[in-house]
PDB file of N, CA and C in Angstrom:
ATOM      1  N   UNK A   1     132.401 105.956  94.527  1.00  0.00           N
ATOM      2  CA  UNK A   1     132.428 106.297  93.119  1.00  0.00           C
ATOM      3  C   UNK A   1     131.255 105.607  92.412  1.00  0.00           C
ATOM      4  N   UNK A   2     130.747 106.583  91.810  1.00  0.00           N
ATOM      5  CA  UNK A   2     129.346 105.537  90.837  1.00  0.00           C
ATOM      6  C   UNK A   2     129.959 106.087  89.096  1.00  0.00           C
ATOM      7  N   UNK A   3     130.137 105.061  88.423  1.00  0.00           N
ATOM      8  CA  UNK A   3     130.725 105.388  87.047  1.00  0.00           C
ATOM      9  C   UNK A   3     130.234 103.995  86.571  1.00  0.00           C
ATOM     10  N   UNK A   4     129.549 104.384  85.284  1.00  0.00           N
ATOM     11  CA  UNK A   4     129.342 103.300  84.233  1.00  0.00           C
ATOM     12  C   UNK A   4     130.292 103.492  82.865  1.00  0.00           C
ATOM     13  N   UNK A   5     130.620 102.589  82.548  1.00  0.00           N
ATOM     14  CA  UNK A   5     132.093 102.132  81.523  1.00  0.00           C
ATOM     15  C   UNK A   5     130.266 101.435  80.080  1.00  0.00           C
ATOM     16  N   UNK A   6     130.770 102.295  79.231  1.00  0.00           N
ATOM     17  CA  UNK A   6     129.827 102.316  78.215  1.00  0.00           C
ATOM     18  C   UNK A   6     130.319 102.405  76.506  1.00  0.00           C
ATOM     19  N   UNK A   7     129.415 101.732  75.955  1.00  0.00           N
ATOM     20  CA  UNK A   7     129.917 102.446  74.386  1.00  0.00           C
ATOM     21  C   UNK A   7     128.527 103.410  73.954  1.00  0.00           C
ATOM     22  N   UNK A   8     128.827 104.357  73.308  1.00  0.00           N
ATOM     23  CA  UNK A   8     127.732 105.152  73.437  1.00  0.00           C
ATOM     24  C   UNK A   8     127.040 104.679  71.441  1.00  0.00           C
ATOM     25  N   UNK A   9     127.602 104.206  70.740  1.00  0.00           N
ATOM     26  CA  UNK A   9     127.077 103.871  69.231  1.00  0.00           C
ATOM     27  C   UNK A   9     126.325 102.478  69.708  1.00  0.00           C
ATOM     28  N   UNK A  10     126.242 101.585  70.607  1.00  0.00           N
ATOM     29  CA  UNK A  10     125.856 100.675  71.160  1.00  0.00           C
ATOM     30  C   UNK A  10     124.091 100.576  71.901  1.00  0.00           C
ATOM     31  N   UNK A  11     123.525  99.888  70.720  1.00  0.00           N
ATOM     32  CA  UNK A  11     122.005  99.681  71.323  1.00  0.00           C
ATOM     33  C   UNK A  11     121.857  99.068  72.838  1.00  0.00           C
ATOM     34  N   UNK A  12     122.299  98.752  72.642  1.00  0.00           N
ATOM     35  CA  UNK A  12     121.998  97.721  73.578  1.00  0.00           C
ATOM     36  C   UNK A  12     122.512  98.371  75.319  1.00  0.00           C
ATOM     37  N   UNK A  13     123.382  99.356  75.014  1.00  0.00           N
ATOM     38  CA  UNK A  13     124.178 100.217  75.681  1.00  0.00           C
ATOM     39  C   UNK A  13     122.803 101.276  76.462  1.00  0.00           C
ATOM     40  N   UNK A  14     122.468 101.833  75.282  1.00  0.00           N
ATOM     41  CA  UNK A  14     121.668 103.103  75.265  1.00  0.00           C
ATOM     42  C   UNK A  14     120.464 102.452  75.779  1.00  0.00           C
ATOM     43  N   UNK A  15     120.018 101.028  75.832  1.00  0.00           N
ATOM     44  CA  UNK A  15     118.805 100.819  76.477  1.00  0.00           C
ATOM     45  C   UNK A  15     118.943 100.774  77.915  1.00  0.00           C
ATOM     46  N   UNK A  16     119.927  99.943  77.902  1.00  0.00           N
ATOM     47  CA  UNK A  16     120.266  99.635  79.721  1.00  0.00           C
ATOM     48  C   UNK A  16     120.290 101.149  80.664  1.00  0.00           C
ATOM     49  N   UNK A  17     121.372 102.229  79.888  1.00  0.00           N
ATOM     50  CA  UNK A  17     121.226 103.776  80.483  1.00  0.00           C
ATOM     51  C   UNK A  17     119.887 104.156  80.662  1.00  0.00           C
ATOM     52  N   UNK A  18     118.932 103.752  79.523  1.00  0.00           N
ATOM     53  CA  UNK A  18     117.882 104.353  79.785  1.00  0.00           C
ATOM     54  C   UNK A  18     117.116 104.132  80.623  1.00  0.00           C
ATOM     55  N   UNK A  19     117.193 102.708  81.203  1.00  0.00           N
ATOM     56  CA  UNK A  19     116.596 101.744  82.228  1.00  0.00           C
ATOM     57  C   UNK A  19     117.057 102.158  83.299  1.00  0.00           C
ATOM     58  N   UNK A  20     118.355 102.594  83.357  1.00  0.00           N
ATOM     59  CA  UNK A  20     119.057 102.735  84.863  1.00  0.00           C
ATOM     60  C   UNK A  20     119.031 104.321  85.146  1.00  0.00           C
ATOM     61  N   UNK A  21     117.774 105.444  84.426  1.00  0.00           N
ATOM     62  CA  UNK A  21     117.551 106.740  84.855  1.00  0.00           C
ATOM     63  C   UNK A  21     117.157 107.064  86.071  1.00  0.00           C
ATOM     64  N   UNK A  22     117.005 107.777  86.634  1.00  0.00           N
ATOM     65  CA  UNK A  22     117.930 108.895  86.671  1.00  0.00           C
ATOM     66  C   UNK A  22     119.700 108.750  87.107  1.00  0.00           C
ATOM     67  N   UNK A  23     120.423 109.334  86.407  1.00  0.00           N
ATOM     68  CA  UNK A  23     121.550 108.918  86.601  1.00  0.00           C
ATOM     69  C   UNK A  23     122.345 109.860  87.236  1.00  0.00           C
ATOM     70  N   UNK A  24     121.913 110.633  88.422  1.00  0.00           N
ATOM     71  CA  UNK A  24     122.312 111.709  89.239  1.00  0.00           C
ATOM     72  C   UNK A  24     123.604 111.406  90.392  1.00  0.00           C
ATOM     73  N   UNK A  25     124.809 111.969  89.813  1.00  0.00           N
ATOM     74  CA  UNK A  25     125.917 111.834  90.099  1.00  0.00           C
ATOM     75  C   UNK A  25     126.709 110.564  89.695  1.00  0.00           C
ATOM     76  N   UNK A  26     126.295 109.935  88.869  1.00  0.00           N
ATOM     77  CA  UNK A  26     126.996 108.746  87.940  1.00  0.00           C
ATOM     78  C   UNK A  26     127.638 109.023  87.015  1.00  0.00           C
ATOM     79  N   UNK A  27     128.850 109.020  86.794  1.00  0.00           N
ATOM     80  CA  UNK A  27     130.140 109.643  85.564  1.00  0.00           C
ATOM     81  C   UNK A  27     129.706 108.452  84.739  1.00  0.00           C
ATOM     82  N   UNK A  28     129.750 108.893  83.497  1.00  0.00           N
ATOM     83  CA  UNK A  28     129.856 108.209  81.961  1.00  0.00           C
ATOM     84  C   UNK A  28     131.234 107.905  81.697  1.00  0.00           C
ATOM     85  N   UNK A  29     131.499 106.979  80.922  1.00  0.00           N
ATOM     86  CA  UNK A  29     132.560 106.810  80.472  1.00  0.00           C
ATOM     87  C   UNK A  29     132.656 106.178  79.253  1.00  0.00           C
ATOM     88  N   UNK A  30     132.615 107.274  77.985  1.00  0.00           N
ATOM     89  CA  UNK A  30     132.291 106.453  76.716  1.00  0.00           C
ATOM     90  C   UNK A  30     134.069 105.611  76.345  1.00  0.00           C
ATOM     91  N   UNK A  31     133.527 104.484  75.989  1.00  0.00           N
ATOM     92  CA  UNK A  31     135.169 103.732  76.204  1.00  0.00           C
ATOM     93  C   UNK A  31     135.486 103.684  74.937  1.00  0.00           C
ATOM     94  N   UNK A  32     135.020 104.189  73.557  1.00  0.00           N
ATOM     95  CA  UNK A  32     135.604 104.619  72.460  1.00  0.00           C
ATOM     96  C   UNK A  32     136.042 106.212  72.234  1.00  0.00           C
ATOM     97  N   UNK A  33     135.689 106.730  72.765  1.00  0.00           N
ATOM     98  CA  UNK A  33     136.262 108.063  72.825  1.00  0.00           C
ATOM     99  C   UNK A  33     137.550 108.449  73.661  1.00  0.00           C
ATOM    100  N   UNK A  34     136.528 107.473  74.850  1.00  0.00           N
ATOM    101  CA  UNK A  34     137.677 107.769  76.401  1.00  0.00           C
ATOM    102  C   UNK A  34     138.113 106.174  76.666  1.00  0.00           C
ATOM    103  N   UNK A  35     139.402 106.232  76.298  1.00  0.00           N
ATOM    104  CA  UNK A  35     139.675 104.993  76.588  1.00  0.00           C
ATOM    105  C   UNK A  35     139.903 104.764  77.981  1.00  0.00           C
ATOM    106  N   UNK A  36     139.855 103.316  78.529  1.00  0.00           N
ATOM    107  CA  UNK A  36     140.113 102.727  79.689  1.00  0.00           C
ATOM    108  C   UNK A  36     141.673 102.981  79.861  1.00  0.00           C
ATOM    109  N   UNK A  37     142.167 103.175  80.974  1.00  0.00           N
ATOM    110  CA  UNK A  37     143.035 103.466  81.303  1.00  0.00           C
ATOM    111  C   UNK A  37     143.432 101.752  82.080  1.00  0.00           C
ATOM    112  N   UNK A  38     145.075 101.814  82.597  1.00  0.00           N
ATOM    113  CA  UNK A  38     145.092  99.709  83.341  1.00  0.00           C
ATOM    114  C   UNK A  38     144.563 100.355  84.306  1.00  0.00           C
ATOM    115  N   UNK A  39     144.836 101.570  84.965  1.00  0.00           N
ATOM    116  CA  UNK A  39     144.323 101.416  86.546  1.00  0.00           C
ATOM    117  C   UNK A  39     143.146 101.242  86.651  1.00  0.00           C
ATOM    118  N   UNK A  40     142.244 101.750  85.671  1.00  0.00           N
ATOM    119  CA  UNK A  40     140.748 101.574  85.662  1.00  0.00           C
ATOM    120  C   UNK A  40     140.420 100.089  85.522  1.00  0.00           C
ATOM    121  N   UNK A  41     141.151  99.523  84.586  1.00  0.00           N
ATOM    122  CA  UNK A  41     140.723  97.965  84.104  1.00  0.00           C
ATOM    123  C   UNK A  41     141.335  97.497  85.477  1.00  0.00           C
ATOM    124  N   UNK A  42     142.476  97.356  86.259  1.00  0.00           N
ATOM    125  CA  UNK A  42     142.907  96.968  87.277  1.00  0.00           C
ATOM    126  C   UNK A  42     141.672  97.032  88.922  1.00  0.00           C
ATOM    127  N   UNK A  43     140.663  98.172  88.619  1.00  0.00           N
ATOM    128  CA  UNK A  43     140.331  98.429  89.499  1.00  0.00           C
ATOM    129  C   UNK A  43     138.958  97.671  89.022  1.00  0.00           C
ATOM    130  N   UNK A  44     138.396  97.891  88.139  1.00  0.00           N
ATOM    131  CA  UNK A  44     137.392  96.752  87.575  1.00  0.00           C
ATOM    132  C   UNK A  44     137.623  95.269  88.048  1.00  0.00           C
ATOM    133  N   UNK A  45     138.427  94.664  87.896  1.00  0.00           N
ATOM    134  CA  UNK A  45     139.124  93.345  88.048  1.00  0.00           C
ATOM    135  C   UNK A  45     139.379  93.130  89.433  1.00  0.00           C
ATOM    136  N   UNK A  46     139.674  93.397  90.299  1.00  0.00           N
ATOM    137  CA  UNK A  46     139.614  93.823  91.658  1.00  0.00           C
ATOM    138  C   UNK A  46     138.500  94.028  92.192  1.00  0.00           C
ATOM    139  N   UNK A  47     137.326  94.322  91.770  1.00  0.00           N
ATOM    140  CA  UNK A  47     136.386  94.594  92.078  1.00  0.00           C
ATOM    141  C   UNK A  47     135.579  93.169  92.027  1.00  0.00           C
ATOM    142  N   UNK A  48     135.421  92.548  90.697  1.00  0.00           N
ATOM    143  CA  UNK A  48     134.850  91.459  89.809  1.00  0.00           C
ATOM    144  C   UNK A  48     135.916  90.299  90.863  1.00  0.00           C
ATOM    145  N   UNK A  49     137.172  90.493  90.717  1.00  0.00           N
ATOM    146  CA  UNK A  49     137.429  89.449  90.650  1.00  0.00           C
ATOM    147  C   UNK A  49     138.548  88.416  89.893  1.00  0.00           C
ATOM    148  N   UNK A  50     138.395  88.978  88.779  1.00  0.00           N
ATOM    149  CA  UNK A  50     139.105  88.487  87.377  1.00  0.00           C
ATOM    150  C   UNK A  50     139.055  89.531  86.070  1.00  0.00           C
ATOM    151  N   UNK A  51     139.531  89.360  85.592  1.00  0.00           N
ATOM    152  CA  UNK A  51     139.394  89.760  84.140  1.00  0.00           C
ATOM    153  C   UNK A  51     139.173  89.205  83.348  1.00  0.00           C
ATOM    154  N   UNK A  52     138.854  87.557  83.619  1.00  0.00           N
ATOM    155  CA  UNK A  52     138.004  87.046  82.959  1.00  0.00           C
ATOM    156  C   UNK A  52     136.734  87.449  82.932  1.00  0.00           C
ATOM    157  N   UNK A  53     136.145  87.657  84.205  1.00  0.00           N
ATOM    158  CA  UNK A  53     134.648  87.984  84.110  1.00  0.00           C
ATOM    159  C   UNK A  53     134.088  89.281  83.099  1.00  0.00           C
ATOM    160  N   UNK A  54     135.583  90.308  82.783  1.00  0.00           N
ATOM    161  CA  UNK A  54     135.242  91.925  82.700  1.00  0.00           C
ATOM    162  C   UNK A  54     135.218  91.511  80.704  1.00  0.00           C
ATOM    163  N   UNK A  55     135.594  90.204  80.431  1.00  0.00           N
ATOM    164  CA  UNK A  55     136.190  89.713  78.976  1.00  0.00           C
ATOM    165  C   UNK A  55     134.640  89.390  77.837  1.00  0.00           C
ATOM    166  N   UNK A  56     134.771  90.193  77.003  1.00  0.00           N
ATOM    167  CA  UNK A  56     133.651  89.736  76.246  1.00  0.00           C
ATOM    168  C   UNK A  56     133.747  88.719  75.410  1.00  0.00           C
ATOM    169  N   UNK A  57     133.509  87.176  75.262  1.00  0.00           N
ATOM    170  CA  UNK A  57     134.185  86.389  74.214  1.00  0.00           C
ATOM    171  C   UNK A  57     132.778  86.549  73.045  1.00  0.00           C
ATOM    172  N   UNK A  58     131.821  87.081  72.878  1.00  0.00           N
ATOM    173  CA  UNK A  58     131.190  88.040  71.874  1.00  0.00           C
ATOM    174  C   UNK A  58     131.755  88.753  70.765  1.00  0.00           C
ATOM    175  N   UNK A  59     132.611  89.676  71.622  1.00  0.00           N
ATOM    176  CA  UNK A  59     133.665  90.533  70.196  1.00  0.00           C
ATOM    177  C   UNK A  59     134.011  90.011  69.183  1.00  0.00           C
ATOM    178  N   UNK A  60     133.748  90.598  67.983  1.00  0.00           N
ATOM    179  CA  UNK A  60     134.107  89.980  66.369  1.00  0.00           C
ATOM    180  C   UNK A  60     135.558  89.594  66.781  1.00  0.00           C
ATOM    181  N   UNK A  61     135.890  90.676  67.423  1.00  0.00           N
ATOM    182  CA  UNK A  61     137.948  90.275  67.086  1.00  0.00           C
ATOM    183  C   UNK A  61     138.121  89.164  68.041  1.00  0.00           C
ATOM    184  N   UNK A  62     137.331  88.493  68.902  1.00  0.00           N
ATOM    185  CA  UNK A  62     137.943  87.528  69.022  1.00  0.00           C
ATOM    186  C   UNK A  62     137.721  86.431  68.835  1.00  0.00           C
ATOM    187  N   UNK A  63     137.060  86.516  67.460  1.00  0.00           N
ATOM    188  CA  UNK A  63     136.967  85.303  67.037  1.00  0.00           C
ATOM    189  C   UNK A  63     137.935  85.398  65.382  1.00  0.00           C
ATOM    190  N   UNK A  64     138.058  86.925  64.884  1.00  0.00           N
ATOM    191  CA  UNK A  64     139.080  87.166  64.073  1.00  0.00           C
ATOM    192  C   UNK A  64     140.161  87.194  64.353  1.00  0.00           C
ATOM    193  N   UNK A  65     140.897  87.246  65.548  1.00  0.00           N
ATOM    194  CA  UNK A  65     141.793  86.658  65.784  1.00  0.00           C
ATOM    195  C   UNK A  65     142.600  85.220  66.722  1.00  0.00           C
ATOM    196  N   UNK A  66     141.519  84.501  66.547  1.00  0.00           N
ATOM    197  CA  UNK A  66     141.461  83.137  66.679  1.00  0.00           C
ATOM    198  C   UNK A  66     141.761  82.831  68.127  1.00  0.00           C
ATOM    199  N   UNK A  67     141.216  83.680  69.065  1.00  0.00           N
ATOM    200  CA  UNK A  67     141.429  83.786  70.486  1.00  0.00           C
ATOM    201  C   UNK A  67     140.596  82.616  70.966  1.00  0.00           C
ATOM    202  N   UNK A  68     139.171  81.921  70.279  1.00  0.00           N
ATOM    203  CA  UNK A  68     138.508  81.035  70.871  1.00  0.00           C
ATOM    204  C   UNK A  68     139.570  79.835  70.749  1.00  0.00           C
ATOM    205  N   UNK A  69     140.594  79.570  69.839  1.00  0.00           N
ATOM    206  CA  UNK A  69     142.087  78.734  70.209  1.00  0.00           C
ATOM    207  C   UNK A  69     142.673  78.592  70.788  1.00  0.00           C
ATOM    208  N   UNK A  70     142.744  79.402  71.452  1.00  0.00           N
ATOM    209  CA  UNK A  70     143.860  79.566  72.978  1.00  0.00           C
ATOM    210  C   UNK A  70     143.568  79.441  74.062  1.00  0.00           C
ATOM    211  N   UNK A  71     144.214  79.160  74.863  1.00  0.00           N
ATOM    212  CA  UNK A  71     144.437  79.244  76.254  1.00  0.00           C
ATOM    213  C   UNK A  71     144.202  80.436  76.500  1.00  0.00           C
ATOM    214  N   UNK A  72     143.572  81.447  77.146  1.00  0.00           N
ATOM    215  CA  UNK A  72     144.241  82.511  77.756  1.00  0.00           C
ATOM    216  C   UNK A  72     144.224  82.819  78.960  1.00  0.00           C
ATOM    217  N   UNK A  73     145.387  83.370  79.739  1.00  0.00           N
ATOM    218  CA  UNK A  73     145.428  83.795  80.662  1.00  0.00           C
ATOM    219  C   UNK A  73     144.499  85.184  81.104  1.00  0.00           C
ATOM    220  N   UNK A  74     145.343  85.639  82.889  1.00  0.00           N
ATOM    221  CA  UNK A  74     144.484  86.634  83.404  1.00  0.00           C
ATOM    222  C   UNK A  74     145.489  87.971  82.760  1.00  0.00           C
ATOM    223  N   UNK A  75     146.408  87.796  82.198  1.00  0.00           N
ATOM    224  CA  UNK A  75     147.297  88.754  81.636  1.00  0.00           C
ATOM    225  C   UNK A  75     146.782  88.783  80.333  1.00  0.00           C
ATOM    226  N   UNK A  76     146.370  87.963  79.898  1.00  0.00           N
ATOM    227  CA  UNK A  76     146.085  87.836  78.117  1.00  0.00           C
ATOM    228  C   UNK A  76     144.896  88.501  78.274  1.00  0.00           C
ATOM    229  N   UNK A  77     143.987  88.325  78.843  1.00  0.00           N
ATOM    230  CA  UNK A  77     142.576  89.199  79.155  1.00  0.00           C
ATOM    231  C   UNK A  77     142.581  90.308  79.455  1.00  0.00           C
ATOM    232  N   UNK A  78     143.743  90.986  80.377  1.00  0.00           N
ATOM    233  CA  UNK A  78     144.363  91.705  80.882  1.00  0.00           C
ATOM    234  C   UNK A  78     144.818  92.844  79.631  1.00  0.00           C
ATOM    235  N   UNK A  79     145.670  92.463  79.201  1.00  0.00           N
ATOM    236  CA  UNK A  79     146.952  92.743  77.873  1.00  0.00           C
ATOM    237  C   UNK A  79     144.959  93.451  76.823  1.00  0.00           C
ATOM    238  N   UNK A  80     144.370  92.284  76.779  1.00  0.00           N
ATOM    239  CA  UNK A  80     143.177  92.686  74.972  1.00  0.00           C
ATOM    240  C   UNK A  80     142.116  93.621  75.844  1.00  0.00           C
ATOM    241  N   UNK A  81     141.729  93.402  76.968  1.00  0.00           N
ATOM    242  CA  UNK A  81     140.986  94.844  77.150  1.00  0.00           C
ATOM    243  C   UNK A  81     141.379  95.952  77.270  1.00  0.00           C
ATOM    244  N   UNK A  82     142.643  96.136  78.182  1.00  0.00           N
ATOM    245  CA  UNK A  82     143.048  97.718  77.632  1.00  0.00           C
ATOM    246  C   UNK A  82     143.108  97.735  76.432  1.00  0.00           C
ATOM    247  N   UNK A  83     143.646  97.131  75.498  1.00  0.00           N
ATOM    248  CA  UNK A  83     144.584  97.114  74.140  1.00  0.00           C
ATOM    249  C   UNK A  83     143.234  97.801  73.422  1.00  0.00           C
ATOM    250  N   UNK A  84     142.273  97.013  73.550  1.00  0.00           N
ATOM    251  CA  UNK A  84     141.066  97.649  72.227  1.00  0.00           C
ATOM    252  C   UNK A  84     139.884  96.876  73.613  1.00  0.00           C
ATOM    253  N   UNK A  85     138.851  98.537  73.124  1.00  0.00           N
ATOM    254  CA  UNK A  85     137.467  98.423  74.183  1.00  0.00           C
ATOM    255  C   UNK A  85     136.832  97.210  74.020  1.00  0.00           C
ATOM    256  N   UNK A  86     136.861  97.004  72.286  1.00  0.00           N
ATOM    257  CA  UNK A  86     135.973  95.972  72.132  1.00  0.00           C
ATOM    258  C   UNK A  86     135.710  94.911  73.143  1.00  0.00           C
ATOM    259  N   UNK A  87     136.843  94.539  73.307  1.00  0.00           N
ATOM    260  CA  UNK A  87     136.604  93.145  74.820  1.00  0.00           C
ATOM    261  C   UNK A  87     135.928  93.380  75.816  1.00  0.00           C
ATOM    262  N   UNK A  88     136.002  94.651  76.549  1.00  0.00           N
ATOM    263  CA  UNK A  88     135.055  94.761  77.506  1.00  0.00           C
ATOM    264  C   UNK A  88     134.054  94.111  77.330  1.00  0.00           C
ATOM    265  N   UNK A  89     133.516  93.538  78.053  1.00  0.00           N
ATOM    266  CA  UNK A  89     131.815  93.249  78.185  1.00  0.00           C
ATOM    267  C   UNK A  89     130.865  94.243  78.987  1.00  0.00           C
ATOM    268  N   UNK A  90     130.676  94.864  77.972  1.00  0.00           N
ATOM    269  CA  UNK A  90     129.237  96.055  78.793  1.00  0.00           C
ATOM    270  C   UNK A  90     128.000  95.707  78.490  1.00  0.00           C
ATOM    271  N   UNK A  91     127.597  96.520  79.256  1.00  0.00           N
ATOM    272  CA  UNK A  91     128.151  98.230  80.239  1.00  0.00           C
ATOM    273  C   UNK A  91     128.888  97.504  81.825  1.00  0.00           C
ATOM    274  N   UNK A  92     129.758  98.188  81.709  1.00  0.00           N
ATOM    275  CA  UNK A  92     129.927  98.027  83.647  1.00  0.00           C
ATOM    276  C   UNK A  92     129.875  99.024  84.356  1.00  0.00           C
ATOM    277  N   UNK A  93     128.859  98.668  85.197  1.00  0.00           N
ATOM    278  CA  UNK A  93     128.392  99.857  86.082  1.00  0.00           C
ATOM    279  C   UNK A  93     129.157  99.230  88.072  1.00  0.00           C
ATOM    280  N   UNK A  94     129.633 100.663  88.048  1.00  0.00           N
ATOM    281  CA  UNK A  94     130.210 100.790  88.919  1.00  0.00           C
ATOM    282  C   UNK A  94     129.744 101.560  90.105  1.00  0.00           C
ATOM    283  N   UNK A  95     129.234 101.006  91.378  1.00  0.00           N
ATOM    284  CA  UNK A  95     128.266 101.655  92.028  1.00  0.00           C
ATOM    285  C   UNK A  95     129.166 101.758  94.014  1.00  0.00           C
ATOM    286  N   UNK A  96     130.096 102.311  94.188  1.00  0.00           N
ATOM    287  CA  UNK A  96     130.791 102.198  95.484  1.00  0.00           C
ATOM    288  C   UNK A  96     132.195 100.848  95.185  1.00  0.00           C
ATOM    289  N   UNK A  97     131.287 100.085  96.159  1.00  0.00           N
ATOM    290  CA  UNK A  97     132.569  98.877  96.280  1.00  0.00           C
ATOM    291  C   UNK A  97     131.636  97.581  95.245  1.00  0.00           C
ATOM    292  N   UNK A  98     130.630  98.058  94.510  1.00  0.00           N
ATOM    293  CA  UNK A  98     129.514  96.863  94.234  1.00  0.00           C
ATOM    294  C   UNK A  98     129.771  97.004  92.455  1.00  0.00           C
ATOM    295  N   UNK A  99     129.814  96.144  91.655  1.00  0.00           N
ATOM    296  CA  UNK A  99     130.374  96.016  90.285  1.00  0.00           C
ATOM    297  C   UNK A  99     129.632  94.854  89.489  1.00  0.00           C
ATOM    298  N   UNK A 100     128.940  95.451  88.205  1.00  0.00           N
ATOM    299  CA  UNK A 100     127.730  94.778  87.585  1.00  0.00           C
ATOM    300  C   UNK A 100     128.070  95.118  86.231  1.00  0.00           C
ATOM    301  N   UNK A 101     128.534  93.652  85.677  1.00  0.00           N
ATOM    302  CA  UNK A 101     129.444  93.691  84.334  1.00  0.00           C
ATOM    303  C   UNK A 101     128.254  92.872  83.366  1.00  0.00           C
ATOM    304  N   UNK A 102     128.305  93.595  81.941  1.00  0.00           N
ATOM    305  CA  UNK A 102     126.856  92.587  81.420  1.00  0.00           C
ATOM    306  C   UNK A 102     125.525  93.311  81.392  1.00  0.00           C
ATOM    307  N   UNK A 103     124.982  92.671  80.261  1.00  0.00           N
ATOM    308  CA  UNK A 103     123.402  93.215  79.971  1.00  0.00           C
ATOM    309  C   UNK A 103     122.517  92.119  80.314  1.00  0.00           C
ATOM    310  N   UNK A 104     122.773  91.616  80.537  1.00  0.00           N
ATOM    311  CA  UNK A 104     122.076  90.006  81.207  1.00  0.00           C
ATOM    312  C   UNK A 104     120.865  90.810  82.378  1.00  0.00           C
ATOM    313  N   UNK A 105     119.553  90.537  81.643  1.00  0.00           N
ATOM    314  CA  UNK A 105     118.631  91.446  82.786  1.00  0.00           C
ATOM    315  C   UNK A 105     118.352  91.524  83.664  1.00  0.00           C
ATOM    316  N   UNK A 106     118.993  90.151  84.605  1.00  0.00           N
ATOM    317  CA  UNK A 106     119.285  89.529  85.917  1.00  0.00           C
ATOM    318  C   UNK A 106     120.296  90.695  86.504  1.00  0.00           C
ATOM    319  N   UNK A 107     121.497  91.389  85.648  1.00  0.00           N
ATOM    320  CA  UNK A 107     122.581  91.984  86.174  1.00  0.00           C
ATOM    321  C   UNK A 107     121.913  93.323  86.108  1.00  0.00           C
ATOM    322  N   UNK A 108     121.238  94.240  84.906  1.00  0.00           N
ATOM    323  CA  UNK A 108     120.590  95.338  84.646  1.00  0.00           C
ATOM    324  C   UNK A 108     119.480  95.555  86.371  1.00  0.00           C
ATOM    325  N   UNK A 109     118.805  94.446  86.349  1.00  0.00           N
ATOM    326  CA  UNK A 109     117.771  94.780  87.874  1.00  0.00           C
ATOM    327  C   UNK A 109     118.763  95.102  89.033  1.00  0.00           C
ATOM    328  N   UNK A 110     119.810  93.863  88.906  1.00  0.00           N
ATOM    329  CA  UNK A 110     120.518  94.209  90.026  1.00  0.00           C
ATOM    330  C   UNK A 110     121.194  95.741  90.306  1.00  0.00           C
ATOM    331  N   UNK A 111     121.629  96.049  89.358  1.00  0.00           N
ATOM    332  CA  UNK A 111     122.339  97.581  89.149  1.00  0.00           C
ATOM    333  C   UNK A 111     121.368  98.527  89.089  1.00  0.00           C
ATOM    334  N   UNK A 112     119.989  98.494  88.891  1.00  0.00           N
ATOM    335  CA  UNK A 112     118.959  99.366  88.933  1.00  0.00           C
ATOM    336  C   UNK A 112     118.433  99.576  90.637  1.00  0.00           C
ATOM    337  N   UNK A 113     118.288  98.418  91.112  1.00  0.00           N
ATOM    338  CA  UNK A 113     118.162  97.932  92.292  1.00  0.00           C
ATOM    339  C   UNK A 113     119.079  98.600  93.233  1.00  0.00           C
ATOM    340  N   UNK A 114     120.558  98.610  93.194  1.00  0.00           N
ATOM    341  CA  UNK A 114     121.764  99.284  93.707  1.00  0.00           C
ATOM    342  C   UNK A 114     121.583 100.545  94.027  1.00  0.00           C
ATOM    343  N   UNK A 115     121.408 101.085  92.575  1.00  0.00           N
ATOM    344  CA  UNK A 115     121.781 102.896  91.844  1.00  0.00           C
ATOM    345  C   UNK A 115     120.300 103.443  92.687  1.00  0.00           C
ATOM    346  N   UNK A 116     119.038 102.877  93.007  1.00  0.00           N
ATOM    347  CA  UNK A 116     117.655 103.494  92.919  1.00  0.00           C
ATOM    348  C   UNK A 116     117.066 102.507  94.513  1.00  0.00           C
ATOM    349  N   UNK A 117     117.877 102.660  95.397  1.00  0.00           N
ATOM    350  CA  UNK A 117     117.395 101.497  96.133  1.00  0.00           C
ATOM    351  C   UNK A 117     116.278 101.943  97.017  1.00  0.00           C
TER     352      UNK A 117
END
């Protein structure tokens, strides 16, 4: 499976796609339109590792809702990314069994590198 998990109103989004062209047989997945489904976030996390790693602590809401306070668990990370996209940390590009979460340009080469090898 090659699928990238994206927001499409997202600069920063639309540069990395553009970087990672041609995108021939790679499913989109705009995650405000099309929401994440758990099996998808389950299969992300499985992939990564955690759901910590898949967790954006970036997002306005979580600092509006006072999440940098807490403890949280792999369920609490779990529970706020399905709940609302925002948490995701994108783009995650999904390339077979190989999973590249982040715009970090270290992660963008690597996933360009993957997709175009």
């Amino acid at each position: 499976m090659k699928k990238i998990y994206h927001l499409g109103n997202c600069t920063t989004c639309q540069r990395i796609l553009k970087e990672l062209e041609p995108l021939d047989g790679v499913t989109l997945q705009e995650i405000k339109t099309e929401p994440m489904t758990v099996q998808q976030v389950e299969e992300m996390a499985s992939l990564s590792g955690s759901y910590e790693s898949l967790f954006s602590k970036r997002a306005m809401l979580y600092r509006q809702m006072g999440l940098q306070e807490k403890q949280l668990s792999e369920d609490d990370y779990k529970k706020l990314i399905v709940e609302h996209y925002t948490f995701l940390k994108r783009p995650v590009v999904i390339l077979e069994e190989q999973i590249f979460i982040g715009n970090s340009k270290k992660t963008v080469q690597a996933a360009k590198e993957a997709l175009h090898p």
